[in-house]
Protein backbone atom coordinates (compact mmCIF):
# COMPACT_ATOMS: atom_id res chain seq x y z
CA UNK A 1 0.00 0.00 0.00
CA UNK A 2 2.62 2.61 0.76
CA UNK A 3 4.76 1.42 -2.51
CA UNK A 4 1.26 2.35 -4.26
CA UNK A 5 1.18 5.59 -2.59
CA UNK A 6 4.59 6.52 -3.02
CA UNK A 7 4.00 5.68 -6.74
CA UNK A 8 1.00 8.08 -7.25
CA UNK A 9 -1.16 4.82 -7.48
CA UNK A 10 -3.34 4.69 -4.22
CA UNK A 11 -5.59 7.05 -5.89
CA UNK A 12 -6.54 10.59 -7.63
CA UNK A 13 -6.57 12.07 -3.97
CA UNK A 14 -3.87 10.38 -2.38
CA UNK A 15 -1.70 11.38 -5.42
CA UNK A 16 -2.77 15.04 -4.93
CA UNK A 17 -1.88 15.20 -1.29
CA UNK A 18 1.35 14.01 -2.48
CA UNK A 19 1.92 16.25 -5.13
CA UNK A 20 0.62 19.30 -3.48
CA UNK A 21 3.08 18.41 -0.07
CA UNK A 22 6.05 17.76 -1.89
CA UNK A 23 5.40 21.66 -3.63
CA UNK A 24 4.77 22.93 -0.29
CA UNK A 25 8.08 21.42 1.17
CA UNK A 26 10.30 22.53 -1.58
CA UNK A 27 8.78 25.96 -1.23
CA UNK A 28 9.27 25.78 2.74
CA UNK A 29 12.86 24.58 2.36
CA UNK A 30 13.66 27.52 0.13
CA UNK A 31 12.35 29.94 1.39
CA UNK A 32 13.17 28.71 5.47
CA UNK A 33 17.18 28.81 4.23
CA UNK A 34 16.70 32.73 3.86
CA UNK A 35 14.14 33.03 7.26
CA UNK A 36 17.13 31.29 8.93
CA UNK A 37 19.70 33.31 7.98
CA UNK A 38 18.20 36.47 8.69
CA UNK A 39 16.98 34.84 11.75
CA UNK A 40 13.35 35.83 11.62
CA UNK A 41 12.04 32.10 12.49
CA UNK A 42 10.11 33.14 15.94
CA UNK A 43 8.80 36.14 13.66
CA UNK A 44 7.11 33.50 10.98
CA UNK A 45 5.74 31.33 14.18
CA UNK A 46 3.61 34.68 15.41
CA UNK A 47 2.90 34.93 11.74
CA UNK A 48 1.34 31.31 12.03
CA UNK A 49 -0.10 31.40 14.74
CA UNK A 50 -2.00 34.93 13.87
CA UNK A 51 -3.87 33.52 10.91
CA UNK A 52 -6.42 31.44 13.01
CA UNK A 53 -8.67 34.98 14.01
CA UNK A 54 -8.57 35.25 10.19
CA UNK A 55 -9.82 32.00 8.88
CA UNK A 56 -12.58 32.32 11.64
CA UNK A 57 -13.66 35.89 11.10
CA UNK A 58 -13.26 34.99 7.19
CA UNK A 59 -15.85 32.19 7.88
CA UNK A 60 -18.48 34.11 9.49
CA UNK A 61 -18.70 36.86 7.14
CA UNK A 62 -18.72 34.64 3.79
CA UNK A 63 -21.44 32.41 5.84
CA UNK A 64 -23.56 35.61 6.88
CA UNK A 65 -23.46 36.46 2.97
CA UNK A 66 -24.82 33.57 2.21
CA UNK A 67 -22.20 31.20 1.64
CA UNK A 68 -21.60 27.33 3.31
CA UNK A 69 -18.16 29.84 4.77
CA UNK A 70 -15.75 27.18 3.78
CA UNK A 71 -14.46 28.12 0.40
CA UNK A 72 -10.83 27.88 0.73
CA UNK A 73 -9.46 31.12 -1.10
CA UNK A 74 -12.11 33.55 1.26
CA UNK A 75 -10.19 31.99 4.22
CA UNK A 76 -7.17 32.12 3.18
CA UNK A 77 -7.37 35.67 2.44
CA UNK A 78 -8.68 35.84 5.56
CA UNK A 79 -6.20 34.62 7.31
CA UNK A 80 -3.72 36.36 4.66
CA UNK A 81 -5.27 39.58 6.76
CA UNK A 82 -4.85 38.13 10.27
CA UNK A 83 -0.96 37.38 9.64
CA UNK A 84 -0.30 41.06 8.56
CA UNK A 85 -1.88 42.44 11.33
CA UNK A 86 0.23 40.60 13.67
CA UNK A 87 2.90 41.08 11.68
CA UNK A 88 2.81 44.37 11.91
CA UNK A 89 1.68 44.72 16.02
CA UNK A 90 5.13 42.59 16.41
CA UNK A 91 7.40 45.56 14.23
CA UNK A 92 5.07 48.65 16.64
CA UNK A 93 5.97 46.64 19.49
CA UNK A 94 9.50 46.25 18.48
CA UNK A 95 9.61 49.78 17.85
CA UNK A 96 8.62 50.52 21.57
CA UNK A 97 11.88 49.34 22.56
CA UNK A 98 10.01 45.98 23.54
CA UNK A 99 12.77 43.44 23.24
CA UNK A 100 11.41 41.57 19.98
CA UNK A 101 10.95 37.75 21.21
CA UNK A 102 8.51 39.45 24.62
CA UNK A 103 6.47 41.04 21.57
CA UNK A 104 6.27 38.34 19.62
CA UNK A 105 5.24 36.09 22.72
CA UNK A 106 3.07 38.45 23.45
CA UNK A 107 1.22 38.69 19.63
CA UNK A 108 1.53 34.83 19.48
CA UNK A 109 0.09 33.90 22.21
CA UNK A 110 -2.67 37.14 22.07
CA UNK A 111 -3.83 36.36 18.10
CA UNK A 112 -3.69 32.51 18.75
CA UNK A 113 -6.39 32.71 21.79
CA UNK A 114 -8.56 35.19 19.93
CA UNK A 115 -8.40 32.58 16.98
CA UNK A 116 -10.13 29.34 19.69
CA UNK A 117 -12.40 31.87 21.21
CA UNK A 118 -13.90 32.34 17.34
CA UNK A 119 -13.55 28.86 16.32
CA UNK A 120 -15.97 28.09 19.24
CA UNK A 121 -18.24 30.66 18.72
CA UNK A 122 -18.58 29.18 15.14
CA UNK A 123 -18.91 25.53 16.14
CA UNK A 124 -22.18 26.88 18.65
CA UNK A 125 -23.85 29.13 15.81
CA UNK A 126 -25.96 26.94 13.05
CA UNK A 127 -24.58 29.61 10.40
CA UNK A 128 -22.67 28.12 7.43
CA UNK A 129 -21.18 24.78 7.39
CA UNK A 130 -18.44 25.08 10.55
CA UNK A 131 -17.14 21.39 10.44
CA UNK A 132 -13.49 21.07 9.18
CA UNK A 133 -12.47 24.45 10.10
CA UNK A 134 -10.64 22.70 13.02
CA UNK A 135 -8.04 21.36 10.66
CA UNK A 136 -6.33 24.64 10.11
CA UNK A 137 -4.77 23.64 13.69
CA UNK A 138 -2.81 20.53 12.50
CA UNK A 139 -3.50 20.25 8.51
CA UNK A 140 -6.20 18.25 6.88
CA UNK A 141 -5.74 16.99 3.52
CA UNK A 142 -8.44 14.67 3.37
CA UNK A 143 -10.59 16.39 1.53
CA UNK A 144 -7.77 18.05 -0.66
CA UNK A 145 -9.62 18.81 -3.77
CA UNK A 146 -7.95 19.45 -7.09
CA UNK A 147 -7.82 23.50 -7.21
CA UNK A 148 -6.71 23.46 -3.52
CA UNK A 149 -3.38 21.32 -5.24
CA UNK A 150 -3.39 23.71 -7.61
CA UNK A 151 -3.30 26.98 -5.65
CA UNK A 152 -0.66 25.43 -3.48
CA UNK A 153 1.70 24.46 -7.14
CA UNK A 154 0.89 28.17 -8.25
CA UNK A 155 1.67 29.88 -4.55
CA UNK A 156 4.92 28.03 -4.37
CA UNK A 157 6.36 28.90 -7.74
CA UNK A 158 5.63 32.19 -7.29
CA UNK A 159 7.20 32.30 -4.42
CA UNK A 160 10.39 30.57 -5.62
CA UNK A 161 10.21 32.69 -8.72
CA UNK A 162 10.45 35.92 -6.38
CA UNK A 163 13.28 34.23 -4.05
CA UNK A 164 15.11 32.73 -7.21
CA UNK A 165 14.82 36.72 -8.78
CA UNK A 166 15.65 38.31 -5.39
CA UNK A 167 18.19 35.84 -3.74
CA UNK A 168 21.64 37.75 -3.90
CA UNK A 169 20.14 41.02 -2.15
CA UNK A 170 18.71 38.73 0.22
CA UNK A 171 21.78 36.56 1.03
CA UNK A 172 23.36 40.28 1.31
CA UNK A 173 21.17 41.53 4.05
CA UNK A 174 21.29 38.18 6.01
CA UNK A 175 24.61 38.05 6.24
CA UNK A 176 25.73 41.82 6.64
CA UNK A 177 22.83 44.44 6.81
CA UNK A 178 24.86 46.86 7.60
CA UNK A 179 27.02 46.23 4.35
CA UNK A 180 23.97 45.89 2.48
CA UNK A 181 22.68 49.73 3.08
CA UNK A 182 26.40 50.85 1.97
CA UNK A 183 25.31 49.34 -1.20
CA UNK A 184 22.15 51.09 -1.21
CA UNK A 185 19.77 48.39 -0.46
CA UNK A 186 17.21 48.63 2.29
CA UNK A 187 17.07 45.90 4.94
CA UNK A 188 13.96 46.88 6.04
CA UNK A 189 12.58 46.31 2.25
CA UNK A 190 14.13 43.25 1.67
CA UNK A 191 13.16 42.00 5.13
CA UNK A 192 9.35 42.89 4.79
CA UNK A 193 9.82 40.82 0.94
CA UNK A 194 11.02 37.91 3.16
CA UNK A 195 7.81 37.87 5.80
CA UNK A 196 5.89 38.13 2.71
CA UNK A 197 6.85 34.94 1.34
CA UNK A 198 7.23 33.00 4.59
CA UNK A 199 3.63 34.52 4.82
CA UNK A 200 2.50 33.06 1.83
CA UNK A 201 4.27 29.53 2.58
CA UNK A 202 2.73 30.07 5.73
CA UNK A 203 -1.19 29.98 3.84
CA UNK A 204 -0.33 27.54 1.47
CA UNK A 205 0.71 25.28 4.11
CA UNK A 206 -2.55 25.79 5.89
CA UNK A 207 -4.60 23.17 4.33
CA UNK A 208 -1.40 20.63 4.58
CA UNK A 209 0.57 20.93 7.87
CA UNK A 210 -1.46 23.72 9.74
CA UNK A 211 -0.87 26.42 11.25
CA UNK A 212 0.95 24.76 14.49
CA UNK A 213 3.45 22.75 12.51
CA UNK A 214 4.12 24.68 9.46
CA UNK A 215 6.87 26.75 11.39
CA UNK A 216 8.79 23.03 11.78
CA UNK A 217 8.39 22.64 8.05
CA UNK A 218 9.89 26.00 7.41
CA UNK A 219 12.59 25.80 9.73
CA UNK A 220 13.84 22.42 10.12
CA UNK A 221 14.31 21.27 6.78
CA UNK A 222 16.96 24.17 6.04
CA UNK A 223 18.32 24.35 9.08
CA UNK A 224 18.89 20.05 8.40
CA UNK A 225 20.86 21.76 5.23
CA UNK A 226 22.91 24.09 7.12
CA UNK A 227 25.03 21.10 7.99
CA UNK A 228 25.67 19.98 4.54
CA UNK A 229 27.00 23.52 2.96
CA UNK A 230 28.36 27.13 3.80
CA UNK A 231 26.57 28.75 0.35
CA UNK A 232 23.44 30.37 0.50
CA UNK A 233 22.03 28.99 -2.59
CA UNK A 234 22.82 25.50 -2.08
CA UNK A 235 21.57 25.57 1.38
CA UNK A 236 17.91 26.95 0.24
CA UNK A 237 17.86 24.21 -2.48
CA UNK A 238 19.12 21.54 -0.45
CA UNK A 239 16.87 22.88 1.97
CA UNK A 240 14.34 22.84 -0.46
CA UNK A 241 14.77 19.32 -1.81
CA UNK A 242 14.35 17.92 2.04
CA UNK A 243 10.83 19.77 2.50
CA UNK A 244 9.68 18.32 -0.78
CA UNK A 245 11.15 14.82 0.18
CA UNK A 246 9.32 15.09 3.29
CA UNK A 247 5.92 16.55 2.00
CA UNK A 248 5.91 13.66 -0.46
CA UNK A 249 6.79 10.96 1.32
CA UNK A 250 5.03 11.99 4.24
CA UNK A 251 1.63 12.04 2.41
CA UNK A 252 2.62 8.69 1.03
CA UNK A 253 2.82 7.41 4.57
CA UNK A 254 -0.61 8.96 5.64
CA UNK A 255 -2.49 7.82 2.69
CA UNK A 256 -0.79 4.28 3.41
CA UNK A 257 -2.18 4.28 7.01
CA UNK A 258 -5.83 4.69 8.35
CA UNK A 259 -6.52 7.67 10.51
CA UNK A 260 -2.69 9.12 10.06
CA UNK A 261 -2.63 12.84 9.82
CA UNK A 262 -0.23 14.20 7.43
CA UNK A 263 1.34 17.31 9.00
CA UNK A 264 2.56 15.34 11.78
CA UNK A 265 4.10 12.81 9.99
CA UNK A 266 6.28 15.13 7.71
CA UNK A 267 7.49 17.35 10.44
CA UNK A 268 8.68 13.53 12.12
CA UNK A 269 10.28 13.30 9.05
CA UNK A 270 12.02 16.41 8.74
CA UNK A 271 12.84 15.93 12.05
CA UNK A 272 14.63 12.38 11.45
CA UNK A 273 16.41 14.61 8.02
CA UNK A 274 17.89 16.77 10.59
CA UNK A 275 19.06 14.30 13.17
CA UNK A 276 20.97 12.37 10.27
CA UNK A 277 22.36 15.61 9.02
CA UNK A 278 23.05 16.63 12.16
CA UNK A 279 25.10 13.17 12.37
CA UNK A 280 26.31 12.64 9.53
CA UNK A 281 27.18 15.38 7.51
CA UNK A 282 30.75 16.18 6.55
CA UNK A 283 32.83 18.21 8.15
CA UNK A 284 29.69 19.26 10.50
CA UNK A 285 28.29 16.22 11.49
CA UNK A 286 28.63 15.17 15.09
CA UNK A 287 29.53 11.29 14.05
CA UNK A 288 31.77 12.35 11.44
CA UNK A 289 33.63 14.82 13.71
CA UNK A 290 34.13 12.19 16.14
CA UNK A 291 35.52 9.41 13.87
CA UNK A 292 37.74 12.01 12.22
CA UNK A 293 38.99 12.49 16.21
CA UNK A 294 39.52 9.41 16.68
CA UNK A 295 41.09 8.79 13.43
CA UNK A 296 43.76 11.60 14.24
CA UNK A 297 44.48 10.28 17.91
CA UNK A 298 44.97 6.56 15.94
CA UNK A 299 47.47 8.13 13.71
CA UNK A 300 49.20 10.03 16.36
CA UNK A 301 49.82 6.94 18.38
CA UNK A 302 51.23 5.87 16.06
């Protein structure tokens, strides 16, 4: 059954959630090398975590026009809303002289409770169709329909054709901002460019991971590819190739098993690609480093 999944053969929707999460992980790989570099990860978890208020609020307003509330691009765009707004309460806060992680606790934690309160509102109202909403938390792809797949494919190559057009002044302003506004580029620009596509990896990844785990996905893979390389590009693409591994696979392994949810299982997976960078990798890798050790003491004794 899993060799059928991994094939694309357990089915037209099985082979969509693998499709679509293999997109979304390359996307998340590629884009997480540049959040990681510019450090900005705790940034794109309050980002997460502020599009739940949106999806709700999105939902009650398309239900009290007259709509079942559940159509996928309305709450998105909802929730496209939500992140910005706590996107930017985290850069007013920051301004305040607020160290930056207390405001971004603080805009997590605020956006994220305002987001249950709503979703519970909506599940005691009889307006619109409320049931599935709950799987913006952890991902559902169950009912992954063919336009959601294709929103997610379109989303993430945008996004990687922005990155891909925009990489060098962003590898410039992670690694030396202050070098960067010699040269006449603005950090602050090429920063905001950045939230906006972990923003819009953070949507697309919605429907997939949710909005919990789709920081892991973001993160981990590229920080998994840190270990293998010092270059920028190669680390968003290596990065990039371990999401999509993941995201694929992962769905493969869900659609294999009754009642396993998806986003979990690829963040255990990117997980697992970290601890065997994290092992293995050359040069960096804490078994390698230790056999070369104990390779040089061997030799010495000698």
């Amino acid at each position: 059954m899993f060799l059928d999944a991994l094939l694309l053969h357990a089915g037209y929707n099985a082979a969509l959630v693998s499709v679509g999460a293999g997109l979304l992980g390359f996307a998340a790989g590629c884009v997480g090398a540049f959040v990681n570099l510019r450090r900005r990860a705790l940034v794109s978890d309050a980002m997460a975590h502020a599009t739940l208020p949106g999806v709700g609020l999105a939902f009650l307003l398309m239900a009290a026009l007259g709509g079942e509330g559940r159509n996928l691009a309305g709450l998105l765009a909802g929730a496209a809303l939500s992140a910005a707004l706590g996107l930017w309460a985290v850069q007013a806060l920051s301004r305040t002289r607020l160290p930056e992680d207390t405001a971004i606790g603080a805009v997590l934690s605020t956006f994220y409770g305002a987001g249950i309160v709503i979703l519970t509102v909506i599940q005691n109202l009889t307006l619109g169709r409320p049931a599935g909403l709950e799987g913006f938390l952890l991902g559902s792809t169950a009912g992954m329909l063919r336009s959601d797949a294709v929103l997610i494919a379109a989303g993430g190559a945008a996004a990687m054709l922005i990155l891909y057009a925009l990489r060098r002044p962003l590898t410039l302003v992670a690694f030396d901002a202050g070098h960067a506004r010699m040269m006449g580029l603005s950090p602050r620009r090429y920063d905001m460019i950045l939230m906006l596509l972990t923003l819009a990896v953070v949507l697309l990844g919605l429907r997939v991971v949710g909005l919990i785990l789709i920081v892991a996905l973001l993160i981990t893979p590229a920080t998994a590819a840190r270990y293998w390389t010092d270059r920028a590009g190669l680390v968003a693409l290596i990065g990039g190739g371990i999401g999509a591994a993941c995201g694929y696979v992962g769905a493969a392994i869900s659609a294999s098993l009754p009642d396993m949810p998806t986003g979990p299982v690829i963040v255990l997976l990117a997980f697992a690609a970290f601890v065997l960078s994290a092992l293995l990798a050359p040069n960096r890798g804490l078994l390698t480093r230790a056999l070369s050790r104990r390779a040089l003491r061997l030799g010495a004794a000698r």
